[in-house]
PDB file of N, CA and C in Angstrom:
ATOM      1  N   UNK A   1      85.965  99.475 177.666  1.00  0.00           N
ATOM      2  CA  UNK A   1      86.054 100.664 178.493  1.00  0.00           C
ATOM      3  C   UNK A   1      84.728 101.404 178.425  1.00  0.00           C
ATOM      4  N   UNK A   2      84.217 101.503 179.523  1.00  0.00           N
ATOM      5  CA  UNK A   2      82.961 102.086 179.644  1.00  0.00           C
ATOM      6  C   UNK A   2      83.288 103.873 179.971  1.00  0.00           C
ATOM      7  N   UNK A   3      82.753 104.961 179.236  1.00  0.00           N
ATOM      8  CA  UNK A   3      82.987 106.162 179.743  1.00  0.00           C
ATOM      9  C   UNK A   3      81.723 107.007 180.425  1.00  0.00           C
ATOM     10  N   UNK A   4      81.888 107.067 182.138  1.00  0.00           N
ATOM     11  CA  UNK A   4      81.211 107.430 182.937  1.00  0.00           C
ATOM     12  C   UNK A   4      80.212 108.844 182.324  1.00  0.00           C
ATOM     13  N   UNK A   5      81.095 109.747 182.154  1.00  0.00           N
ATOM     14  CA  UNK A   5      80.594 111.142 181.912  1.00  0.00           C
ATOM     15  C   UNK A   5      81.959 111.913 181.616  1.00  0.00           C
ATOM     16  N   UNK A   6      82.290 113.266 181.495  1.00  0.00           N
ATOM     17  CA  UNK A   6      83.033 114.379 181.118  1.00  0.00           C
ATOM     18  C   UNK A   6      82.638 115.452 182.421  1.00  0.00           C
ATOM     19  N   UNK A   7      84.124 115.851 182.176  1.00  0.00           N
ATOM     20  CA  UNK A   7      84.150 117.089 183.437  1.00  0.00           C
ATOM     21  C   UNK A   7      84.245 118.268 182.195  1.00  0.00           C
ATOM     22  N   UNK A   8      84.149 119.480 182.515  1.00  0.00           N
ATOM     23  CA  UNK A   8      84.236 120.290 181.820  1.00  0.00           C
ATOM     24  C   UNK A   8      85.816 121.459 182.089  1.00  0.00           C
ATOM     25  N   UNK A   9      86.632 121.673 181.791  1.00  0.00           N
ATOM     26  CA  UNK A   9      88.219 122.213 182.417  1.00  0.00           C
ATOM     27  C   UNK A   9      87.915 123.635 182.058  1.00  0.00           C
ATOM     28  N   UNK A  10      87.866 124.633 183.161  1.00  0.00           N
ATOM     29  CA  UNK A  10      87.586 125.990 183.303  1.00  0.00           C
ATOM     30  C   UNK A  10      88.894 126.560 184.055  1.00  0.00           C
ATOM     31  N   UNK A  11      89.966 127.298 183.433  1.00  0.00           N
ATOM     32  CA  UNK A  11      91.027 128.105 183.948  1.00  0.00           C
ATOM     33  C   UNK A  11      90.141 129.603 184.306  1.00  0.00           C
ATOM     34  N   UNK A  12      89.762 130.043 185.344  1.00  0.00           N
ATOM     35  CA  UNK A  12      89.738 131.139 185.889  1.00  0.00           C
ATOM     36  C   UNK A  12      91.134 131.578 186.788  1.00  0.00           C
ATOM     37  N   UNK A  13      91.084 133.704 186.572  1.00  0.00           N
ATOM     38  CA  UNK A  13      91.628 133.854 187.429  1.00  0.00           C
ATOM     39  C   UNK A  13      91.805 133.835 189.127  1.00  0.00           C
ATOM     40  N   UNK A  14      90.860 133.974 189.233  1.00  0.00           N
ATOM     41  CA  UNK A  14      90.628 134.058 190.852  1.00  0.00           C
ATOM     42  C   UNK A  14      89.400 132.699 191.052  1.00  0.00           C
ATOM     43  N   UNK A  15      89.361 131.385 192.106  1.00  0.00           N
ATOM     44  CA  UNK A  15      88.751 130.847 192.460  1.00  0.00           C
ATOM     45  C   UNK A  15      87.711 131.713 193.220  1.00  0.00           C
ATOM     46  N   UNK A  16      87.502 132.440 194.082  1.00  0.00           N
ATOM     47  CA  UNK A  16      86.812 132.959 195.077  1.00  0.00           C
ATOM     48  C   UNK A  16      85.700 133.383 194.727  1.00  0.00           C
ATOM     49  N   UNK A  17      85.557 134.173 193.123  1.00  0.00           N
ATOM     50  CA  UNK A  17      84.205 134.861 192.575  1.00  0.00           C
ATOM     51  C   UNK A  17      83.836 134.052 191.793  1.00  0.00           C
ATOM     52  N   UNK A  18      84.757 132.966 191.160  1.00  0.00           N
ATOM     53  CA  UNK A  18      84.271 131.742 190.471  1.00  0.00           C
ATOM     54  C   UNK A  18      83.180 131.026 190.845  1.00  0.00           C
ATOM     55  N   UNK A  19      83.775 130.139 191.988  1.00  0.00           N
ATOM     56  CA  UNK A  19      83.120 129.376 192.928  1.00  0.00           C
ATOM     57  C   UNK A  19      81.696 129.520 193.229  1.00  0.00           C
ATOM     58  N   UNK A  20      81.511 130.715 193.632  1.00  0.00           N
ATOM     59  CA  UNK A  20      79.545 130.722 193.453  1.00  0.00           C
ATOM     60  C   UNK A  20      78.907 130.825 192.378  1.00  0.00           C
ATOM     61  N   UNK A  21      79.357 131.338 191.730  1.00  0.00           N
ATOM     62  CA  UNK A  21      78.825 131.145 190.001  1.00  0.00           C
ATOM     63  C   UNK A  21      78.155 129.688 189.330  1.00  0.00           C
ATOM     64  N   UNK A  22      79.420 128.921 189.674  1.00  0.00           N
ATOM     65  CA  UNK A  22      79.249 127.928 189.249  1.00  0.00           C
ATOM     66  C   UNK A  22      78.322 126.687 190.043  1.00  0.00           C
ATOM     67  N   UNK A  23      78.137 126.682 191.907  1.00  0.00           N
ATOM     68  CA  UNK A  23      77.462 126.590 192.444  1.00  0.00           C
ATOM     69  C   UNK A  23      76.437 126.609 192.307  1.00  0.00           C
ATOM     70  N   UNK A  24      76.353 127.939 191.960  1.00  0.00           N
ATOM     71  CA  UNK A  24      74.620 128.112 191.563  1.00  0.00           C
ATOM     72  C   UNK A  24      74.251 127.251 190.055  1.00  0.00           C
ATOM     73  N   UNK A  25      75.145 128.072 188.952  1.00  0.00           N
ATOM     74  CA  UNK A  25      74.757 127.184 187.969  1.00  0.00           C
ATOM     75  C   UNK A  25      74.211 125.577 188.474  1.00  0.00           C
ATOM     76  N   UNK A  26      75.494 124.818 188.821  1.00  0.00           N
ATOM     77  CA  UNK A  26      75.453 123.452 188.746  1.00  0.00           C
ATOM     78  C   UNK A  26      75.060 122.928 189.971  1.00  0.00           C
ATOM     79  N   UNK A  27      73.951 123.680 191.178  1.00  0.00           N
ATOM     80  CA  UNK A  27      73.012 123.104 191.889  1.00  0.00           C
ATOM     81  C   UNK A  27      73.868 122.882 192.797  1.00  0.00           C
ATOM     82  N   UNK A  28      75.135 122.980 193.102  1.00  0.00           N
ATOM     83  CA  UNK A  28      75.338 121.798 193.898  1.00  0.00           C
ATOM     84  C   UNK A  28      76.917 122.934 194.956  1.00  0.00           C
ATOM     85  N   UNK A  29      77.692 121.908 196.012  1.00  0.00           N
ATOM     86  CA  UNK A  29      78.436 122.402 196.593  1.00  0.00           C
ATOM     87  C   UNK A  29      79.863 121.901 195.860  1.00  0.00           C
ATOM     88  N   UNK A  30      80.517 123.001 196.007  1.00  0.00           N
ATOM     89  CA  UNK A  30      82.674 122.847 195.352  1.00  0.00           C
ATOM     90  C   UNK A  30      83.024 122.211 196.372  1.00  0.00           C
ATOM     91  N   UNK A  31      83.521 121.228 195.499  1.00  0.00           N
ATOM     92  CA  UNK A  31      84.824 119.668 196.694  1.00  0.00           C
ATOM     93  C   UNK A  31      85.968 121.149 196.058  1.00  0.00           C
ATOM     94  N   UNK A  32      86.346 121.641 196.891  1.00  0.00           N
ATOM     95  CA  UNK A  32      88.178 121.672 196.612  1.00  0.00           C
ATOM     96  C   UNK A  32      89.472 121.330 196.879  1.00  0.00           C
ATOM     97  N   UNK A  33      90.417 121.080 196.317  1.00  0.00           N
ATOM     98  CA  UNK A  33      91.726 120.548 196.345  1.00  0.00           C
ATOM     99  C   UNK A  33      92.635 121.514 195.724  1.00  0.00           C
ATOM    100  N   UNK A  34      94.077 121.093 196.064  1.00  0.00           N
ATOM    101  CA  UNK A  34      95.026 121.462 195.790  1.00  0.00           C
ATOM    102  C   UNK A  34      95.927 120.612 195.046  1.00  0.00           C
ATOM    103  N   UNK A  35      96.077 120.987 193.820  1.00  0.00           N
ATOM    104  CA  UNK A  35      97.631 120.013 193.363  1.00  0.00           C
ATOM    105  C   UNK A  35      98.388 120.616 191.986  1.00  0.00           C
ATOM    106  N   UNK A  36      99.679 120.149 192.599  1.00  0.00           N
ATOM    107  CA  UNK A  36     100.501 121.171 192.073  1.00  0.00           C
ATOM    108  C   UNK A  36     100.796 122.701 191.796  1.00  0.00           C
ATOM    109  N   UNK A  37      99.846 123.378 193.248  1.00  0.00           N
ATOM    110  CA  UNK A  37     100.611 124.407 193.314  1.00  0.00           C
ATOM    111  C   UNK A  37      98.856 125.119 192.451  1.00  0.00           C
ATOM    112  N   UNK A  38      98.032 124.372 192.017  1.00  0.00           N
ATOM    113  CA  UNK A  38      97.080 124.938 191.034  1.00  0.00           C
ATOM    114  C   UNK A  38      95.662 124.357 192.199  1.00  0.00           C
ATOM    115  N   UNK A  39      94.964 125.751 192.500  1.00  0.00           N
ATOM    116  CA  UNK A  39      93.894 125.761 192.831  1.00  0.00           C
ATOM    117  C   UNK A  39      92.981 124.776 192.346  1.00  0.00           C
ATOM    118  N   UNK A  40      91.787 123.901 193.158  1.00  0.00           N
ATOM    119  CA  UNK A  40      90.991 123.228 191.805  1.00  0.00           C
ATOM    120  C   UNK A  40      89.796 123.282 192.503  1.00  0.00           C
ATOM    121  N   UNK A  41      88.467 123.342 192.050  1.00  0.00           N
ATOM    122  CA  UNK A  41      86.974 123.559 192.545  1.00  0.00           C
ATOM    123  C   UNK A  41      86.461 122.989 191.441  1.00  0.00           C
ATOM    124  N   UNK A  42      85.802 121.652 192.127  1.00  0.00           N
ATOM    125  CA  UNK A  42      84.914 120.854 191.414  1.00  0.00           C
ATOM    126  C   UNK A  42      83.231 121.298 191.645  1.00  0.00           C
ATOM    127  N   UNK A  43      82.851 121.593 190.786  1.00  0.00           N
ATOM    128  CA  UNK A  43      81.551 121.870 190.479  1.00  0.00           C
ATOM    129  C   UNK A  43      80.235 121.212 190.053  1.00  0.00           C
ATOM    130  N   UNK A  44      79.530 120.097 190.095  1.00  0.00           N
ATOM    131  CA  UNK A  44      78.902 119.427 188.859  1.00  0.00           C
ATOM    132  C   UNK A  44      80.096 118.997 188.034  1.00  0.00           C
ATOM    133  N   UNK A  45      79.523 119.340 186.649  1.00  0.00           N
ATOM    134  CA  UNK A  45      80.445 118.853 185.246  1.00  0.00           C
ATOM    135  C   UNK A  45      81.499 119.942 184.806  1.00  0.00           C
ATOM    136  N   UNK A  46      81.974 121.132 186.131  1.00  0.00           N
ATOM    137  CA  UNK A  46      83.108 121.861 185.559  1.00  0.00           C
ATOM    138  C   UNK A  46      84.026 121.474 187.010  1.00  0.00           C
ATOM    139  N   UNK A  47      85.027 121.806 186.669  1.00  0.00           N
ATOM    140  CA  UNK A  47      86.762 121.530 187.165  1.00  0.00           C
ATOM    141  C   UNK A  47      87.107 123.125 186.741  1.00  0.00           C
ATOM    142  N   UNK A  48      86.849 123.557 187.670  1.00  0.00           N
ATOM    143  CA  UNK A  48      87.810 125.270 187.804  1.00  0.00           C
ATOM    144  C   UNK A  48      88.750 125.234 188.521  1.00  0.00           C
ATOM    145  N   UNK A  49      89.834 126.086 187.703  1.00  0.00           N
ATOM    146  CA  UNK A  49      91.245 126.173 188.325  1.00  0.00           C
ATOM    147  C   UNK A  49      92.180 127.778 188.091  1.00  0.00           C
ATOM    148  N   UNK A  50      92.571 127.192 188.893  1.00  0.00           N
ATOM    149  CA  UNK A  50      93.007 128.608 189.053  1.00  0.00           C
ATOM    150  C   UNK A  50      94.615 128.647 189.783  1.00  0.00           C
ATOM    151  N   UNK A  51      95.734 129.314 189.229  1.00  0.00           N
ATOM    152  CA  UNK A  51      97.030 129.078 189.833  1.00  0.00           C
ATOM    153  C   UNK A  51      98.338 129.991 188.596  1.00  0.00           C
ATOM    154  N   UNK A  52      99.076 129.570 189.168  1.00  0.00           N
ATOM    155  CA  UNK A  52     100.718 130.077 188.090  1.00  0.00           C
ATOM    156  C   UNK A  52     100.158 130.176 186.907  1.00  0.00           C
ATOM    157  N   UNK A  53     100.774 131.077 186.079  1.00  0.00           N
ATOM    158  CA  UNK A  53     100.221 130.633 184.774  1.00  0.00           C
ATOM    159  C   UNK A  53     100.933 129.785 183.990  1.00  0.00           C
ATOM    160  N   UNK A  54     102.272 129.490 184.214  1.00  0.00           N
ATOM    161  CA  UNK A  54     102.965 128.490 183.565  1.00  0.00           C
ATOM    162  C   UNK A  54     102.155 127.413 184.050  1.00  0.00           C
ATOM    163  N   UNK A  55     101.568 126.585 185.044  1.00  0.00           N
ATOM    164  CA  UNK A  55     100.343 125.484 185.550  1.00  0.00           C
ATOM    165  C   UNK A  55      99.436 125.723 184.512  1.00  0.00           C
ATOM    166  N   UNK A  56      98.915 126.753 184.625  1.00  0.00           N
ATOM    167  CA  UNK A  56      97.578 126.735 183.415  1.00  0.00           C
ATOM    168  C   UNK A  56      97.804 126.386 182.373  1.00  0.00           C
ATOM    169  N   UNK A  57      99.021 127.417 181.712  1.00  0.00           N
ATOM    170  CA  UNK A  57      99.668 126.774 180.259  1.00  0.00           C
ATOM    171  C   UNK A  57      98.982 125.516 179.976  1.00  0.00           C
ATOM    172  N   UNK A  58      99.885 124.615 181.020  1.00  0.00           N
ATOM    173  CA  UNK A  58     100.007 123.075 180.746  1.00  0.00           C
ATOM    174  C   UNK A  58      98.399 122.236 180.581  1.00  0.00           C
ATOM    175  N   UNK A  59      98.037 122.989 182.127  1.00  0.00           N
ATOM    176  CA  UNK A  59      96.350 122.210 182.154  1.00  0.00           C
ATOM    177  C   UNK A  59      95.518 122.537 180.752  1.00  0.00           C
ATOM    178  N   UNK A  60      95.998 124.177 180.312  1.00  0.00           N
ATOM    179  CA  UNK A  60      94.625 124.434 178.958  1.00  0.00           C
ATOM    180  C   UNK A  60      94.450 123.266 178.077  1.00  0.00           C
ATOM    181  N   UNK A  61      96.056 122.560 177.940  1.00  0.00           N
ATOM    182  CA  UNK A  61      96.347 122.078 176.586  1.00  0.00           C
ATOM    183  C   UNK A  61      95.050 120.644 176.704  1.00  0.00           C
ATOM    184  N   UNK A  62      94.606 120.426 177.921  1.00  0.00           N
ATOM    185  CA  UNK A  62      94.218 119.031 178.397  1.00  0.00           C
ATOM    186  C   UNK A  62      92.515 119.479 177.549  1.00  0.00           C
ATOM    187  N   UNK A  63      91.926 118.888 176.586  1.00  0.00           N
ATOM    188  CA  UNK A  63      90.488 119.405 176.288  1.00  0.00           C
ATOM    189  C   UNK A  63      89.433 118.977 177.174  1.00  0.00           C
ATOM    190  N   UNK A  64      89.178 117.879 177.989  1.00  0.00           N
ATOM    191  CA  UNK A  64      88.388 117.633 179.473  1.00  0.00           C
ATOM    192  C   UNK A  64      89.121 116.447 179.992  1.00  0.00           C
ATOM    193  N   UNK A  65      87.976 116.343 181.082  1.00  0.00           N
ATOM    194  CA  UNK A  65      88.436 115.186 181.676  1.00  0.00           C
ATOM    195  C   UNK A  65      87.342 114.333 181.409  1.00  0.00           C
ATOM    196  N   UNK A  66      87.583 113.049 181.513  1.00  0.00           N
ATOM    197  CA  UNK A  66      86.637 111.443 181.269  1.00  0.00           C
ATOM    198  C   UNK A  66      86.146 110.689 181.960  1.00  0.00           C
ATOM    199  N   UNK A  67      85.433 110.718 183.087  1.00  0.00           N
ATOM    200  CA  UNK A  67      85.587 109.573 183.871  1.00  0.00           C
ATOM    201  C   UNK A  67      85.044 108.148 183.199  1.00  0.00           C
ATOM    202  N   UNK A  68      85.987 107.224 184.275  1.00  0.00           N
ATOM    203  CA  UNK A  68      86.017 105.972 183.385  1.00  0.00           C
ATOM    204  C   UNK A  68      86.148 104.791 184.497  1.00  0.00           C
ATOM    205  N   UNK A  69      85.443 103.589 184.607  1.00  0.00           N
ATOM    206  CA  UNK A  69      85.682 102.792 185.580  1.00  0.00           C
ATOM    207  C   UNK A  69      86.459 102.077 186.467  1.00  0.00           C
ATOM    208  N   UNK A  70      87.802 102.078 185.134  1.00  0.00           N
ATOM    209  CA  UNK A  70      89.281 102.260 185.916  1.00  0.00           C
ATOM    210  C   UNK A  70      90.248 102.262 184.612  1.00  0.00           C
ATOM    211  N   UNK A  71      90.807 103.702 185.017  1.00  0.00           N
ATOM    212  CA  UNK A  71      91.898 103.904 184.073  1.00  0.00           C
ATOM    213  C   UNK A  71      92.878 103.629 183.748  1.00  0.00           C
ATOM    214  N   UNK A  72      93.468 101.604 184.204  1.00  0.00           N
ATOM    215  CA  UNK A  72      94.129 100.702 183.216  1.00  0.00           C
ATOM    216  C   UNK A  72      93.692 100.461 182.340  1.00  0.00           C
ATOM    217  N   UNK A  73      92.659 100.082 182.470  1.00  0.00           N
ATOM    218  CA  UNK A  73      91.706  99.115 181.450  1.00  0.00           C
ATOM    219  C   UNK A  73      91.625 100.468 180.357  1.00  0.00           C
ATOM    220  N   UNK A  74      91.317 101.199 180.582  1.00  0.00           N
ATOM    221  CA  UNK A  74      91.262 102.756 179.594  1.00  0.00           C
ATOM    222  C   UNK A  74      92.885 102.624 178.738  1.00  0.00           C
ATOM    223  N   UNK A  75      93.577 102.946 179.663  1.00  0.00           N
ATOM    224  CA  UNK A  75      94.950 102.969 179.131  1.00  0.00           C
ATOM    225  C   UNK A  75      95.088 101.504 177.664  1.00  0.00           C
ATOM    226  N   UNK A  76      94.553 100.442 178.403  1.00  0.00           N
ATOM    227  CA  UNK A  76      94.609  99.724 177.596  1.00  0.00           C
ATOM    228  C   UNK A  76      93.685  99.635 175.881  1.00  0.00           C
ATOM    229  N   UNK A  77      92.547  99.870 176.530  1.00  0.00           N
ATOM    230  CA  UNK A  77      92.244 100.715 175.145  1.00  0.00           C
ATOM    231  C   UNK A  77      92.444 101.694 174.418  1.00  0.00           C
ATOM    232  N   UNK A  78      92.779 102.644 175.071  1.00  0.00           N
ATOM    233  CA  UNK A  78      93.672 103.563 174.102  1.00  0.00           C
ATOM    234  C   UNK A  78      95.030 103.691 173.321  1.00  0.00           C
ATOM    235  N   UNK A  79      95.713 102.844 174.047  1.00  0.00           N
ATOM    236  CA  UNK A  79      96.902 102.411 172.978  1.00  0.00           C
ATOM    237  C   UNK A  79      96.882 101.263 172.251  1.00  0.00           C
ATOM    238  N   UNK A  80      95.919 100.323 172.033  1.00  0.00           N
ATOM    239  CA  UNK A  80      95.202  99.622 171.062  1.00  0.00           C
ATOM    240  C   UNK A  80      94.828 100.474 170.156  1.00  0.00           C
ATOM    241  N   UNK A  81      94.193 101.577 170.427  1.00  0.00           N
ATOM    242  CA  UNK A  81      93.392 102.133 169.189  1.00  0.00           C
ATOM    243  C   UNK A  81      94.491 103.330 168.893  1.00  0.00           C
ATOM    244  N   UNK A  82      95.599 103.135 169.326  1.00  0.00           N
ATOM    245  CA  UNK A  82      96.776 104.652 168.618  1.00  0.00           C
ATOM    246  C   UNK A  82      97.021 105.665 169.177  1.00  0.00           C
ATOM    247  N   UNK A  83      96.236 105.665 170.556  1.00  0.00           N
ATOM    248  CA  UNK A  83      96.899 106.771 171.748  1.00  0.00           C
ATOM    249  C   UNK A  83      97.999 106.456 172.029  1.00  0.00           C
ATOM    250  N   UNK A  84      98.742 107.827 172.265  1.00  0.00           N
ATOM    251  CA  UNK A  84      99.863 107.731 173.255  1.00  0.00           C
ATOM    252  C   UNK A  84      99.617 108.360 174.606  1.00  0.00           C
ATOM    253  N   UNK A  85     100.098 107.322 175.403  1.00  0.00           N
ATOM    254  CA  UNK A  85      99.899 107.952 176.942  1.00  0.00           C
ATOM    255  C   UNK A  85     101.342 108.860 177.452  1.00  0.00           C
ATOM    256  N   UNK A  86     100.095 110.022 177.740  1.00  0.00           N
ATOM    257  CA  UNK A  86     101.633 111.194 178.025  1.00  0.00           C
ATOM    258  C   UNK A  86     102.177 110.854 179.842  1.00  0.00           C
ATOM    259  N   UNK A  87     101.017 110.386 180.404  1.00  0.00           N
ATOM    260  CA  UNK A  87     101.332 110.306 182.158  1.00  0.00           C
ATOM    261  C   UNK A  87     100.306 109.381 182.709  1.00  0.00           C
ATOM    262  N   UNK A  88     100.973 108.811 183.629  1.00  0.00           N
ATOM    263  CA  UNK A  88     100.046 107.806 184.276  1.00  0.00           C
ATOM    264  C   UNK A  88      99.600 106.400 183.722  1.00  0.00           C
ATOM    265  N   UNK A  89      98.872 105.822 184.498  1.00  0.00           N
ATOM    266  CA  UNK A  89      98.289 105.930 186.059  1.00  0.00           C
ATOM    267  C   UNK A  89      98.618 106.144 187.233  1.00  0.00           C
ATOM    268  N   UNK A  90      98.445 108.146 187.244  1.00  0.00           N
ATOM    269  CA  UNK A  90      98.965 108.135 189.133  1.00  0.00           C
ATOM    270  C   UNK A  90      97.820 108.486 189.828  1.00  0.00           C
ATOM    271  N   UNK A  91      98.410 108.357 191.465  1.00  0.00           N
ATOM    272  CA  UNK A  91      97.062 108.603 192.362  1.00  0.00           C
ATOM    273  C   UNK A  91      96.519 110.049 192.162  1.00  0.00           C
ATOM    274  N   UNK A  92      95.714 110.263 192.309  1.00  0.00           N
ATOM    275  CA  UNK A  92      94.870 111.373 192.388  1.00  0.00           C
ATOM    276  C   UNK A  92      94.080 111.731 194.266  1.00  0.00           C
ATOM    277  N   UNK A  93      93.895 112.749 194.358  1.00  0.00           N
ATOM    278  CA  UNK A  93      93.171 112.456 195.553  1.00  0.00           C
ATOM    279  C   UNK A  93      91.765 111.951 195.460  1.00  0.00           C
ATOM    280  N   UNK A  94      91.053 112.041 194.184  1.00  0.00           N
ATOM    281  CA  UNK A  94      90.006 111.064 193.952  1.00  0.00           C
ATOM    282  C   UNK A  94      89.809 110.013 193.400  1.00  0.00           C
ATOM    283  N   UNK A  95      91.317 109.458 193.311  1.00  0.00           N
ATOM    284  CA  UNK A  95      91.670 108.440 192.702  1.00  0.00           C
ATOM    285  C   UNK A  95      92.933 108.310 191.834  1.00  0.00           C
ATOM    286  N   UNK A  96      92.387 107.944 190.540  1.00  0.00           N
ATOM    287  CA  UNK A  96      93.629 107.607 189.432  1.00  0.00           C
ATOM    288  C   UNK A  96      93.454 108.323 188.191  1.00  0.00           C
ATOM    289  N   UNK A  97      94.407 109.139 187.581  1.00  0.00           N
ATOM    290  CA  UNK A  97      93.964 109.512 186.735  1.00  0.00           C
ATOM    291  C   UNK A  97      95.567 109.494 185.316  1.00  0.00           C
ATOM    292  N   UNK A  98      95.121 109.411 184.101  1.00  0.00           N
ATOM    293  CA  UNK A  98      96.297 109.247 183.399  1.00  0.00           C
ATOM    294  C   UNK A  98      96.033 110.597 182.378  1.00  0.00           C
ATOM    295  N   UNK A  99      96.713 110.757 181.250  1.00  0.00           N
ATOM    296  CA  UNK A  99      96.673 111.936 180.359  1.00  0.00           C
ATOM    297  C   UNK A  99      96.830 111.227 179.507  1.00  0.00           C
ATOM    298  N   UNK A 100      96.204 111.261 177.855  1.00  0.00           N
ATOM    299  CA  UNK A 100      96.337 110.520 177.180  1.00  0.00           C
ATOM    300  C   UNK A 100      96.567 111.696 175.852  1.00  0.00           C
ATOM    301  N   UNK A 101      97.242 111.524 174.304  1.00  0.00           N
ATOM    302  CA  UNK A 101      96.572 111.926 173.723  1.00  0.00           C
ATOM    303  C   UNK A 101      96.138 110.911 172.169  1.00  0.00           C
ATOM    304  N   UNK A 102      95.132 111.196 171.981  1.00  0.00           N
ATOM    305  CA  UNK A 102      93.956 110.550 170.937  1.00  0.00           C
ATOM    306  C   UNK A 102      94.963 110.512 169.358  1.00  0.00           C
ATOM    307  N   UNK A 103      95.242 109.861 168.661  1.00  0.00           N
ATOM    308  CA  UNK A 103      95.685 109.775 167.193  1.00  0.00           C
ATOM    309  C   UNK A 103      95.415 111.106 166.330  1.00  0.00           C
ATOM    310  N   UNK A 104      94.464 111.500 166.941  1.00  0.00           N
ATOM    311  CA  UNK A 104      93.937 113.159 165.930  1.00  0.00           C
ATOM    312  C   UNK A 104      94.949 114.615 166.639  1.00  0.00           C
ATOM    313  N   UNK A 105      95.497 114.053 167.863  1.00  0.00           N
ATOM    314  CA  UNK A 105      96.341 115.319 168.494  1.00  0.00           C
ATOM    315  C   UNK A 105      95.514 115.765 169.711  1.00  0.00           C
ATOM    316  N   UNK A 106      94.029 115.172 170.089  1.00  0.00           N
ATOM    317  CA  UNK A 106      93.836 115.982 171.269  1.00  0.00           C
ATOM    318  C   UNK A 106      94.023 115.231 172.656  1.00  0.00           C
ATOM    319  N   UNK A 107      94.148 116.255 173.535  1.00  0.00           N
ATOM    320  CA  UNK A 107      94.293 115.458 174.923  1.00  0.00           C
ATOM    321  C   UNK A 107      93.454 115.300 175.497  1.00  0.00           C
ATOM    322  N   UNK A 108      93.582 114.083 176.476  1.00  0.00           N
ATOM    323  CA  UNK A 108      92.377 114.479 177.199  1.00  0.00           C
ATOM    324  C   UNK A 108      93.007 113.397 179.010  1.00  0.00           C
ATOM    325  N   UNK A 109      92.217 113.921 179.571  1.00  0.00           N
ATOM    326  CA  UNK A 109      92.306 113.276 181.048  1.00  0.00           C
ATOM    327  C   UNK A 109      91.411 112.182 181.396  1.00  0.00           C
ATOM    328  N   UNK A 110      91.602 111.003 181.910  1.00  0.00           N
ATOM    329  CA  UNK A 110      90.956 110.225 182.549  1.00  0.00           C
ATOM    330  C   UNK A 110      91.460 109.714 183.608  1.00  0.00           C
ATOM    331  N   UNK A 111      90.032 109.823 184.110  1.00  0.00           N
ATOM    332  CA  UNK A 111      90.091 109.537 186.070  1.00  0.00           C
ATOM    333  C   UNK A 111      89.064 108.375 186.140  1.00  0.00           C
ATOM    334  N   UNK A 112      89.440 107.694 187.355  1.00  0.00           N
ATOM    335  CA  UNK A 112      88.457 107.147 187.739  1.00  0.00           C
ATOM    336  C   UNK A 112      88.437 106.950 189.267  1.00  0.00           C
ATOM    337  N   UNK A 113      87.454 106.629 190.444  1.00  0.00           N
ATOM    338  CA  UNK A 113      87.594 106.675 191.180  1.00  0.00           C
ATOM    339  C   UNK A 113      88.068 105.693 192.067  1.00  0.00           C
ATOM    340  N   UNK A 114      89.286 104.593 191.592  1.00  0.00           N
ATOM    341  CA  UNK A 114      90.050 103.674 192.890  1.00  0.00           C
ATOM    342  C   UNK A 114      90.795 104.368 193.314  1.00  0.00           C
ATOM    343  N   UNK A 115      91.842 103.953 194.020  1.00  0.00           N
ATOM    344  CA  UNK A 115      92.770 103.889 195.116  1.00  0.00           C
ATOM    345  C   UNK A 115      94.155 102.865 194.776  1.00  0.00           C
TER     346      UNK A 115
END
């Protein structure tokens, strides 16, 4: 399993004053989406979100996201090495992404970009 890079997971309240902040920081223009009801603005290397707070609850617990070349083959290494997979592989709108967590207790997300 090759690991692409890390997103960085930012719960803000409001997307709207977020969004240029981080723009500027990270050079570049917000892809945004919607899922589950939870705002999301991709930035560079942050993932800001924003929504319910029972949604956030859940997302804080996630420590980033992973990208990875395809997140079977991930899955498969991680429960070789003593992960348990909490969800997935489901579609994503940028693909596939599963929730895993690591033998030490932390979580984390991996995506990758198939279909």
């Amino acid at each position: 399993m090759e690991i692409l890079g890390a997103t960085l997971r930012v719960c803000v309240d409001d997307l709207e004053p977020a969004v240029p902040f981080y723009e500027r920081l990270a050079g570049g223009r917000a892809l945004r989406f919607e899922r589950g009801g939870v705002q999301v603005a991709a930035v560079g290397c942050f993932l800001l979100m924003s929504g319910p707070e029972a949604e956030l609850e859940v997302l804080r617990k996630v420590a980033a996201t992973i990208a990875v070349q395809d997140v079977v083959e991930a899955r498969d290494v991680l429960v070789e090495l003593g992960a348990r997979v909490i969800a997935g592989p489901l579609p994503t709108p940028a693909g596939r992404n599963l929730i895993a967590m690591h033998p030490d207790g932390a979580v984390y997300e991996y995506v990758d970009r198939q279909s």
